[in-house]
N, C-alpha and C. Protein backbone atom coordinates (compact mmCIF):
# COMPACT_ATOMS: atom_id res chain seq x y z
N UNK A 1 -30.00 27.26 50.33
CA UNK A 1 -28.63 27.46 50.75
C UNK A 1 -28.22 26.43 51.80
N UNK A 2 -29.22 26.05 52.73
CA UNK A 2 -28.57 25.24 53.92
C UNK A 2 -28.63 23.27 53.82
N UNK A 3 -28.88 23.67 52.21
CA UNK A 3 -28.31 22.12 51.70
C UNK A 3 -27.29 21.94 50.73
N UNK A 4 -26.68 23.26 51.03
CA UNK A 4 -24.96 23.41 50.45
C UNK A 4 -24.14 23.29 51.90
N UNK A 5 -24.71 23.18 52.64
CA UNK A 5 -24.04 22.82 54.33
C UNK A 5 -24.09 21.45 54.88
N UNK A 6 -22.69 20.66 55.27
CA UNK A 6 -22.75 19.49 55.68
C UNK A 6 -22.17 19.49 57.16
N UNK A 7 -23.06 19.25 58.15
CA UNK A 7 -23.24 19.30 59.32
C UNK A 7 -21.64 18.05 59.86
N UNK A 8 -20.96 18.84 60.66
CA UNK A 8 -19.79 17.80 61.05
C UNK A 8 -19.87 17.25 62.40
N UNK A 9 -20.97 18.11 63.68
CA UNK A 9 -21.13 17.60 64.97
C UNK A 9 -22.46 18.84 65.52
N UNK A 10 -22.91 18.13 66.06
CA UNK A 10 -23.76 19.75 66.63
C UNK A 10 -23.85 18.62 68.22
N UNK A 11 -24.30 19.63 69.11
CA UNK A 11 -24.82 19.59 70.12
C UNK A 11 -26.02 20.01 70.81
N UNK A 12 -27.16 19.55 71.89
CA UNK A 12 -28.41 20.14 72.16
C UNK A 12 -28.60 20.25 73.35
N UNK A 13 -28.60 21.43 74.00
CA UNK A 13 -28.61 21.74 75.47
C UNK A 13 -29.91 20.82 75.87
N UNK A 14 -31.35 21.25 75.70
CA UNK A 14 -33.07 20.47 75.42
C UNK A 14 -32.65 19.04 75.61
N UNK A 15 -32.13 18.61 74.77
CA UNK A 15 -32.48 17.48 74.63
C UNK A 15 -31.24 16.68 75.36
N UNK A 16 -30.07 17.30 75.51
CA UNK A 16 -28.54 16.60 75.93
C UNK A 16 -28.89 15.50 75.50
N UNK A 17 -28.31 15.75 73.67
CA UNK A 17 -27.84 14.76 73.13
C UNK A 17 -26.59 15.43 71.76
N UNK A 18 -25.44 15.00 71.71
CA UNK A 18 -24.20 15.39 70.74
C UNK A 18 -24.94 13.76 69.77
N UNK A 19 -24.15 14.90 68.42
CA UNK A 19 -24.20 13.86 67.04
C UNK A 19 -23.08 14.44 66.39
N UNK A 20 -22.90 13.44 65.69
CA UNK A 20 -21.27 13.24 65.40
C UNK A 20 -21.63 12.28 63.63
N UNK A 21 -21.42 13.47 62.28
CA UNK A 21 -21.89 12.92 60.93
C UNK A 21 -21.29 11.70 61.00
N UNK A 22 -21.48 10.78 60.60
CA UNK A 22 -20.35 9.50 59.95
C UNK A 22 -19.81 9.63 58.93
N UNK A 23 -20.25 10.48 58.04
CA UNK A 23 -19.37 11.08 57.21
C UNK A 23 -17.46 11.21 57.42
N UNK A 24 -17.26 11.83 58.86
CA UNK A 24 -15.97 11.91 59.20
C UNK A 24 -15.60 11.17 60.09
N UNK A 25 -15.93 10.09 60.20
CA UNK A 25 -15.23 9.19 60.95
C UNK A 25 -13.94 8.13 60.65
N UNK A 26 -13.61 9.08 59.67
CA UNK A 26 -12.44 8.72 59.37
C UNK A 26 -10.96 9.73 59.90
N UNK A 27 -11.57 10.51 60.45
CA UNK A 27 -10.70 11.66 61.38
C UNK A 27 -10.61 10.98 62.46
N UNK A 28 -9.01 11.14 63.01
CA UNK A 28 -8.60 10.69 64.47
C UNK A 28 -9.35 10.83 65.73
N UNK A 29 -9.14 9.14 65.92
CA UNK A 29 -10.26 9.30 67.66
C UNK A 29 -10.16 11.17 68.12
N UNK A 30 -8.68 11.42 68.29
CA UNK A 30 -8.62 12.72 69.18
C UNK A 30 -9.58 14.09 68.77
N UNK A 31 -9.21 13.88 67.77
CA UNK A 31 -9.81 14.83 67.19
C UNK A 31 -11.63 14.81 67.16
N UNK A 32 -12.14 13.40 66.87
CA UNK A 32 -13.81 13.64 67.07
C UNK A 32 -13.39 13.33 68.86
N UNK A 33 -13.12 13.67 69.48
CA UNK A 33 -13.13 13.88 71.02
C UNK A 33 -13.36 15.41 71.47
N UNK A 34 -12.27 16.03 70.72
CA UNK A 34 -12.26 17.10 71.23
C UNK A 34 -13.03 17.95 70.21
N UNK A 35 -14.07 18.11 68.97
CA UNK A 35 -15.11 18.60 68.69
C UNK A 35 -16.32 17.97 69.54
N UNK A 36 -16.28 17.26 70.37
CA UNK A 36 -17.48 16.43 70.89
C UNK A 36 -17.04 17.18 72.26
N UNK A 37 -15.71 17.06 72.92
CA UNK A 37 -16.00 18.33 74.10
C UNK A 37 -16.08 19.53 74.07
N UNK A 38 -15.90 20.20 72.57
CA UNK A 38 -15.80 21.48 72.46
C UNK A 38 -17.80 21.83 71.75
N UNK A 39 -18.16 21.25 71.85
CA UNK A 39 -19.93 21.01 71.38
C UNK A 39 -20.80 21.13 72.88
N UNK A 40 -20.46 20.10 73.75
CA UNK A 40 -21.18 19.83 75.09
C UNK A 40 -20.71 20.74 75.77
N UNK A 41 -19.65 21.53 76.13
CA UNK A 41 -19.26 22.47 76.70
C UNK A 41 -19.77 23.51 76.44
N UNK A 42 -19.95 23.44 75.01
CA UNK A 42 -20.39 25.15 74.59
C UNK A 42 -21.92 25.23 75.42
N UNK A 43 -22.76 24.25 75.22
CA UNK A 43 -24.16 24.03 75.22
C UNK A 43 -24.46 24.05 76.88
N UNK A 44 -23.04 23.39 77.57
CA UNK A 44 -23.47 23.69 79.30
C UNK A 44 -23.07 24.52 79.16
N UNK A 45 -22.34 25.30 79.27
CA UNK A 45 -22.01 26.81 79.26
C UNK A 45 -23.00 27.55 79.01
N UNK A 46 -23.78 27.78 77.57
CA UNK A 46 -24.47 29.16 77.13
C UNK A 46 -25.97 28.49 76.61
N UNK A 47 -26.07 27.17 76.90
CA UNK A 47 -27.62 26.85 76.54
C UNK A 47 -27.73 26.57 75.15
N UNK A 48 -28.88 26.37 74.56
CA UNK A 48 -29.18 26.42 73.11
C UNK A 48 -28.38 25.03 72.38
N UNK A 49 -28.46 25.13 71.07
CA UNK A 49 -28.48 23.59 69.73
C UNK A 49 -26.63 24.67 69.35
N UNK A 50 -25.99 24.01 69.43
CA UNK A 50 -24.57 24.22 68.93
C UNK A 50 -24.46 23.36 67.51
N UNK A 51 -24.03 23.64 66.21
CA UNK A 51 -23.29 22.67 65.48
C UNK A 51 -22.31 23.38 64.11
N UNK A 52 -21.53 22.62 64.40
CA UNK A 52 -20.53 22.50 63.60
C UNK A 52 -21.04 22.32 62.03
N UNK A 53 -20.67 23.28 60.91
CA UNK A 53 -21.30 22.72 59.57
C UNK A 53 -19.88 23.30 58.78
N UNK A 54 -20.23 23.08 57.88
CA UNK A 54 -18.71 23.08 56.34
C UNK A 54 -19.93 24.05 55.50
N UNK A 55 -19.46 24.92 54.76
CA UNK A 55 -20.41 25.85 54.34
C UNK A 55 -19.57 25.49 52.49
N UNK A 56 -20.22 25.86 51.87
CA UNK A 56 -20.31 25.05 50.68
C UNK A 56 -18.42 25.62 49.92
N UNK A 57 -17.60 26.48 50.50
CA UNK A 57 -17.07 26.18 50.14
C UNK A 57 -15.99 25.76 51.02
N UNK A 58 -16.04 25.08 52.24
CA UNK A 58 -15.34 24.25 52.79
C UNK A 58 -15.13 24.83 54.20
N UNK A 59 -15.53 26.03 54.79
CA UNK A 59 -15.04 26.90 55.77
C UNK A 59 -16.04 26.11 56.75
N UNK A 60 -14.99 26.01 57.65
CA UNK A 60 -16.29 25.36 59.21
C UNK A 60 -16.67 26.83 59.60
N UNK A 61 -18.08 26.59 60.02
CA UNK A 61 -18.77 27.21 60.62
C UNK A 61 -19.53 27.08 61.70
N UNK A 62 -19.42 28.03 62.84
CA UNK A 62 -20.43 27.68 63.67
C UNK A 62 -21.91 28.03 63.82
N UNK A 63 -22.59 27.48 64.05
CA UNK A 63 -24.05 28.02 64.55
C UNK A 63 -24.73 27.41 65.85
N UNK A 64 -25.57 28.60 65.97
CA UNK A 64 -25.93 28.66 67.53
C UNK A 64 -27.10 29.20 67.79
N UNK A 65 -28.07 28.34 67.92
CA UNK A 65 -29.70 28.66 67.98
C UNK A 65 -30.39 28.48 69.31
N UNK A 66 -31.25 29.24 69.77
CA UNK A 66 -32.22 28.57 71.09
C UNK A 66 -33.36 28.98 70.77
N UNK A 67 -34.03 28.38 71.66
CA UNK A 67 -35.63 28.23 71.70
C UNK A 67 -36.08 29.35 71.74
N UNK A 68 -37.28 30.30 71.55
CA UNK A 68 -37.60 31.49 71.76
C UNK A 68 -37.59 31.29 73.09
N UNK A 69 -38.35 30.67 73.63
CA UNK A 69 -38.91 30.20 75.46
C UNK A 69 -37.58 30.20 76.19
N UNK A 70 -36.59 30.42 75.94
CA UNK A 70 -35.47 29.79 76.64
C UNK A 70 -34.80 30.84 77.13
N UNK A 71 -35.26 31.70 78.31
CA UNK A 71 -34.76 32.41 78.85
C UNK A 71 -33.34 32.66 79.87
N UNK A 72 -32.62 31.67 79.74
CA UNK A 72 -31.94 31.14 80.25
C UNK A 72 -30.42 31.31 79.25
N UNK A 73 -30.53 31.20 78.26
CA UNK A 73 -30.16 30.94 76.97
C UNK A 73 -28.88 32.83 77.10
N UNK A 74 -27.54 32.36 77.16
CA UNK A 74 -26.74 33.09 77.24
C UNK A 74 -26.55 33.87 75.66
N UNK A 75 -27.51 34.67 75.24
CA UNK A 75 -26.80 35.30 73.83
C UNK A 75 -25.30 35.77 73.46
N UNK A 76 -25.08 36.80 74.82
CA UNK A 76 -23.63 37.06 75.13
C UNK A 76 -22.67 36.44 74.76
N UNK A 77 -22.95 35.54 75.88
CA UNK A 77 -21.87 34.56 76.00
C UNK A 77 -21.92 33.31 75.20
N UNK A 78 -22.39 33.53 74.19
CA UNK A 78 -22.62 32.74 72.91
C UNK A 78 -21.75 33.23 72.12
N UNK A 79 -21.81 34.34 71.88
CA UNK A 79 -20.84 35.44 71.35
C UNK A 79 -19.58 35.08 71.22
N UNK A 80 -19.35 35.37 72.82
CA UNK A 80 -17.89 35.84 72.80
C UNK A 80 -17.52 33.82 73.24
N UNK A 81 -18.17 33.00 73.78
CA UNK A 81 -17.47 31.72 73.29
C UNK A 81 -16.86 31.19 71.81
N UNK A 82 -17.82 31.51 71.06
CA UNK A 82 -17.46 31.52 69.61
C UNK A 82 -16.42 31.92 69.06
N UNK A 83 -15.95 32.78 69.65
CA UNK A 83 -14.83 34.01 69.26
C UNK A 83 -13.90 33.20 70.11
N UNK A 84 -13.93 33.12 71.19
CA UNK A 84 -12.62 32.30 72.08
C UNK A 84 -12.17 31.22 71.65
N UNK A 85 -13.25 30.13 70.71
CA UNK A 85 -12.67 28.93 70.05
C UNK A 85 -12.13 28.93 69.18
N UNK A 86 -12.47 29.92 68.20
CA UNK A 86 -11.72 30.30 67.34
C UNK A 86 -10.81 30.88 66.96
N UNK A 87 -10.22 31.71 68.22
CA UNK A 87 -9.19 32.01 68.46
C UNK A 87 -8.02 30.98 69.47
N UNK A 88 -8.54 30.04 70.12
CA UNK A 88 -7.83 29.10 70.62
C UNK A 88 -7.66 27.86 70.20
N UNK A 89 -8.61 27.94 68.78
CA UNK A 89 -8.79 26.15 68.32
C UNK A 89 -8.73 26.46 66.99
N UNK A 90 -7.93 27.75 66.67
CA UNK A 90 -7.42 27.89 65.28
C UNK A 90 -7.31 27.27 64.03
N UNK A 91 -5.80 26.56 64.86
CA UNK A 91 -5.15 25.67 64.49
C UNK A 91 -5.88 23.51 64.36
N UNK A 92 -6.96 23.59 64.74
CA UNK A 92 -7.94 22.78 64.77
C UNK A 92 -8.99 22.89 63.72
N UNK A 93 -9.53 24.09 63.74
CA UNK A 93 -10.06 24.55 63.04
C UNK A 93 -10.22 24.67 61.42
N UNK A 94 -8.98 25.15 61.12
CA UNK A 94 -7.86 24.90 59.61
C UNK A 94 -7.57 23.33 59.26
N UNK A 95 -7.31 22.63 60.49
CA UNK A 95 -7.09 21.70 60.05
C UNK A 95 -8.23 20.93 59.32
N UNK A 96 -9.69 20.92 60.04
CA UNK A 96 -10.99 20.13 59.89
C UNK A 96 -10.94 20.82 58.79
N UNK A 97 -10.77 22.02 58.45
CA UNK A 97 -11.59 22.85 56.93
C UNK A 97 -10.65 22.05 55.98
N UNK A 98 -9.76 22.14 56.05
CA UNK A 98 -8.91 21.45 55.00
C UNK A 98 -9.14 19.52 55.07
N UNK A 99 -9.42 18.97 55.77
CA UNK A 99 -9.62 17.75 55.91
C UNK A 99 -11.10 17.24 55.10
N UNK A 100 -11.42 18.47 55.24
CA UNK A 100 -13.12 18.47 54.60
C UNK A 100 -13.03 18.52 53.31
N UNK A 101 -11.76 19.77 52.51
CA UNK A 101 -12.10 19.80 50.95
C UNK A 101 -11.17 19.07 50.63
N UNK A 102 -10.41 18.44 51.24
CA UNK A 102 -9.50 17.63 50.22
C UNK A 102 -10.38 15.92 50.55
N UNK A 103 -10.73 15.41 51.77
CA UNK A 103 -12.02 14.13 51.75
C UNK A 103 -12.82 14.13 51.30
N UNK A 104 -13.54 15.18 51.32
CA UNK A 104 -15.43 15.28 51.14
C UNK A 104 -15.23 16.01 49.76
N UNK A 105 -14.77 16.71 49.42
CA UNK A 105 -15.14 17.92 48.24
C UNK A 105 -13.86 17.24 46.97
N UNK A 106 -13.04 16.52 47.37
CA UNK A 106 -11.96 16.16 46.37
C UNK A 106 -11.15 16.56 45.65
N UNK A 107 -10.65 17.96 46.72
CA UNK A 107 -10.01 19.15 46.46
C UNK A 107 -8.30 18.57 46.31
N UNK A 108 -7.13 19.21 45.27
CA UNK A 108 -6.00 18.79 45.13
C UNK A 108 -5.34 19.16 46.54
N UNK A 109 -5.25 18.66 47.26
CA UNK A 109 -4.29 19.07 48.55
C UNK A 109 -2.68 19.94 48.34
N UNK A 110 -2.11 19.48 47.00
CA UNK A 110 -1.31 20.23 46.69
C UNK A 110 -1.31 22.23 46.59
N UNK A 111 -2.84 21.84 45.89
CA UNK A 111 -2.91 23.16 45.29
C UNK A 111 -3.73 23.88 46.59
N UNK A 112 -4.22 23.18 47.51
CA UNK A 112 -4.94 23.84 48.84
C UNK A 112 -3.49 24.42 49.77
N UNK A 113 -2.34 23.43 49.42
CA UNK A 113 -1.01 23.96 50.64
C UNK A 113 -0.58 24.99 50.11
N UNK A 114 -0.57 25.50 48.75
CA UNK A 114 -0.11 26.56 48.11
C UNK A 114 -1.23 27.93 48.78
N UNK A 115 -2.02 27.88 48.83
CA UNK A 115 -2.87 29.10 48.84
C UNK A 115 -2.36 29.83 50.30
């Protein structure tokens, strides 16, 4: 299943290092800016590997893993960050999903504005 998933940015508290696919680097500077501060933020905030993936049928998804050892590692507030971006980065959100199946997947954009 998790090679029906194409990774769009993740972030790594461990290692503080963000990656960014080249796949979409054809999306506006602003936009890989602000998934690249909305990645490093999450990761100073609540610890743990953050990333951004497209799930096979186009929906961004987040995921959010830590180390067993990593006591430090905010589960909580892993939680409810997740929930706050997605309720404040909605409209961001929709946009990347749709940018994904009509670039990457070669979806009719017509028939995606209808739904």
């Amino acid at each position: 299943m998790d090679e029906e998933k194409i990774v769009l940015c993740g972030a790594n508290a461990y290692e503080q290092k963000y990656y960014f696919n080249p796949l979409f680097k054809g999306l506006p500077e602003s936009i890989q800016e602000e998934v690249h501060i909305i990645s490093v933020l999450f990761t100073e905030e609540v610890g743990g590997i953050f990333t951004m993936v497209f799930d096979e049928d186009g929906e961004l998804q987040f995921e959010v893993t830590a180390a067993p050892e990593d006591y430090l590692y905010d589960e909580v507030g892993s939680g409810l960050l997740v929930k706050e971006i997605q309720r404040k980065k909605q409209e961001l959100l929709e946009s990347l999903s749709l940018y994904y199946r009509v670039v990457v997947l070669h979806e009719n954009l017509d028939e995606l504005l209808e739904e």
